[in-house]
Protein backbone atom coordinates (compact mmCIF):
# COMPACT_ATOMS: atom_id res chain seq x y z
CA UNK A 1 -147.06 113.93 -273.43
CA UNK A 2 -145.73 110.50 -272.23
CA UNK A 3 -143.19 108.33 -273.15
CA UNK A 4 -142.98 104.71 -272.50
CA UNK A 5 -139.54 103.26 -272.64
CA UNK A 6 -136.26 101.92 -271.18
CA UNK A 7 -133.82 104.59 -269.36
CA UNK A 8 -130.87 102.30 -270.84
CA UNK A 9 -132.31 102.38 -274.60
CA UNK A 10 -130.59 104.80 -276.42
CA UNK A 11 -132.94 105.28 -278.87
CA UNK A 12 -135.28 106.36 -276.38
CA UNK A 13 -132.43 108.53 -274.66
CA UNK A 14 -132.61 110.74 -278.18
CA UNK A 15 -136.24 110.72 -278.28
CA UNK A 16 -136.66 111.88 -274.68
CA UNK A 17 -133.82 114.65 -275.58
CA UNK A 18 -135.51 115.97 -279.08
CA UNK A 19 -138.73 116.19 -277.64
CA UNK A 20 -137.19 118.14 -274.97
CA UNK A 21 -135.51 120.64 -277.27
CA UNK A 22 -138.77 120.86 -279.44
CA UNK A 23 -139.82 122.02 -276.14
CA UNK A 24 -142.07 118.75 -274.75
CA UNK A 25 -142.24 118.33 -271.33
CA UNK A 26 -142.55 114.73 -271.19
CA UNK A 27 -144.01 112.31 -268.61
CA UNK A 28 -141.32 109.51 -268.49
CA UNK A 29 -142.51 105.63 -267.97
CA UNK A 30 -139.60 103.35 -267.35
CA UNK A 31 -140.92 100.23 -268.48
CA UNK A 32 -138.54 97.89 -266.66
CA UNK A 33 -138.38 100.09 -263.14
CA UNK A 34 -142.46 101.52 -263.20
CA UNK A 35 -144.30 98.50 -265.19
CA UNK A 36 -146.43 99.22 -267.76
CA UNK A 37 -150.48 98.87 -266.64
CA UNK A 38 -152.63 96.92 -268.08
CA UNK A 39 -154.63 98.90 -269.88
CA UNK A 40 -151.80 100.56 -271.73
CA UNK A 41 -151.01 97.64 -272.73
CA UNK A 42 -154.45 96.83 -274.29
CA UNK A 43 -154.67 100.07 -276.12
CA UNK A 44 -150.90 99.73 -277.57
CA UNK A 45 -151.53 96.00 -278.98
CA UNK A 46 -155.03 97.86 -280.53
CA UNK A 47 -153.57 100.16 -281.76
CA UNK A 48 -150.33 98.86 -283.32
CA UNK A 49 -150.86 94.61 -283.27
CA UNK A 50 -147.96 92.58 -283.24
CA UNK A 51 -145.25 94.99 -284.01
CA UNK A 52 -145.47 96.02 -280.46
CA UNK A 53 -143.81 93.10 -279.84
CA UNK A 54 -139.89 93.32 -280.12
CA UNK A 55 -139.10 89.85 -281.16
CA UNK A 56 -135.63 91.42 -281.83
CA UNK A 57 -134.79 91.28 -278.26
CA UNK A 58 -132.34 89.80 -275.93
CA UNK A 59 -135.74 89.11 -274.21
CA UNK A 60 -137.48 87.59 -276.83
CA UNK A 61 -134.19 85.33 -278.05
CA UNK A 62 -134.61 84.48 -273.90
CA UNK A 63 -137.85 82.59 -274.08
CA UNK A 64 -138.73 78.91 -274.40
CA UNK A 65 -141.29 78.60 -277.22
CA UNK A 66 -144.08 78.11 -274.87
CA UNK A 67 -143.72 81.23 -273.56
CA UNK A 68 -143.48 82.63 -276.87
CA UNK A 69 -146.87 81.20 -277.63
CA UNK A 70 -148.33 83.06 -274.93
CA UNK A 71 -151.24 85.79 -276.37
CA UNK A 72 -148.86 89.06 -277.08
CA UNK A 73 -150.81 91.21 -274.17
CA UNK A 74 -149.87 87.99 -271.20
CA UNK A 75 -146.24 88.26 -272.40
CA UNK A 76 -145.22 92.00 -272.67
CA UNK A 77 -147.66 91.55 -269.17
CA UNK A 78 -144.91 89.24 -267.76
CA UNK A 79 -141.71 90.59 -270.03
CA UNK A 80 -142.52 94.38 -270.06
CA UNK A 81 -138.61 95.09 -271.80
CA UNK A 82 -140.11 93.11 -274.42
CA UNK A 83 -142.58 96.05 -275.91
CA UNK A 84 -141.03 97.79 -278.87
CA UNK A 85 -140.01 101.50 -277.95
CA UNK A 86 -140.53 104.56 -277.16
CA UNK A 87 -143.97 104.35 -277.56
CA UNK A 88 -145.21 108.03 -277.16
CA UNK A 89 -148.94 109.54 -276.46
CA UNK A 90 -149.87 112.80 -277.12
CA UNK A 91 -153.20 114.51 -277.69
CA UNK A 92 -154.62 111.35 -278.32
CA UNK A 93 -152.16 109.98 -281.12
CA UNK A 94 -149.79 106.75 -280.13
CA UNK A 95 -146.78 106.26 -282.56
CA UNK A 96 -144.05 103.32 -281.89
CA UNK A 97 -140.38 103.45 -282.17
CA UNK A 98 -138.65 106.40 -283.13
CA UNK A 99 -137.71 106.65 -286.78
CA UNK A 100 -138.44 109.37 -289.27
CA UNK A 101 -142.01 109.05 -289.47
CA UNK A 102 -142.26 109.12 -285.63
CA UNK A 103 -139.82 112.39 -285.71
CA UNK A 104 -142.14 114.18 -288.18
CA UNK A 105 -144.79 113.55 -285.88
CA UNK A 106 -143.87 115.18 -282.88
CA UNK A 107 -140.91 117.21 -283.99
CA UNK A 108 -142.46 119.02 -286.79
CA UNK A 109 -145.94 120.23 -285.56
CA UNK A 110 -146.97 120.96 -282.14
CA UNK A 111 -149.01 118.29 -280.80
């Protein structure tokens, strides 16, 4: 299992610490620190479009509207804190963010 995230988002924090206790041993990617490669990045924007952009963000708020015109894979590219998160791989399956539907996933059945 591996998680792609921030070591400063909390809501990674808890999803790093219930995987844990479900007893996942994951493989932590610190998005801001370790980068995120390329080809992640491809298969997250095919697999979950434009939400995996957080245009919630102090980063995104940040950005001159050219920049924000940039195609979504050039941007989280350059702005890596600016991919919605945890995103979490397992088996095969990505899910985004961590709310009850991502819990279920990995918390409930063994992946």
């Amino acid at each position: 299992m591996r998680i792609w995230g921030l070591k400063s988002c909390d809501t990674c924090r808890k999803a790093v610490k219930e995987l844990t206790g479900a007893g996942h041993e994951p493989d932590y990617v610190d998005v801001r620190a370790d980068g995120v490669e390329g080809a992640d990045l491809e298969r997250f924007f095919a697999e979950f479009g434009e939400a995996l952009v957080n245009r919630r963000s102090t980063t995104w708020r940040g950005l001159s509207e050219e920049d924000r015109e940039r195609p979504p894979v050039e941007l989280l590219s350059a702005h890596p804190t600016l991919m919605k998160r945890p995103v979490v791989e397992a088996g095969g399956v990505l899910t985004l963010g961590w709310g009850a539907n991502e819990r279920a996933q990995w918390l409930d059945k063994s992946v």
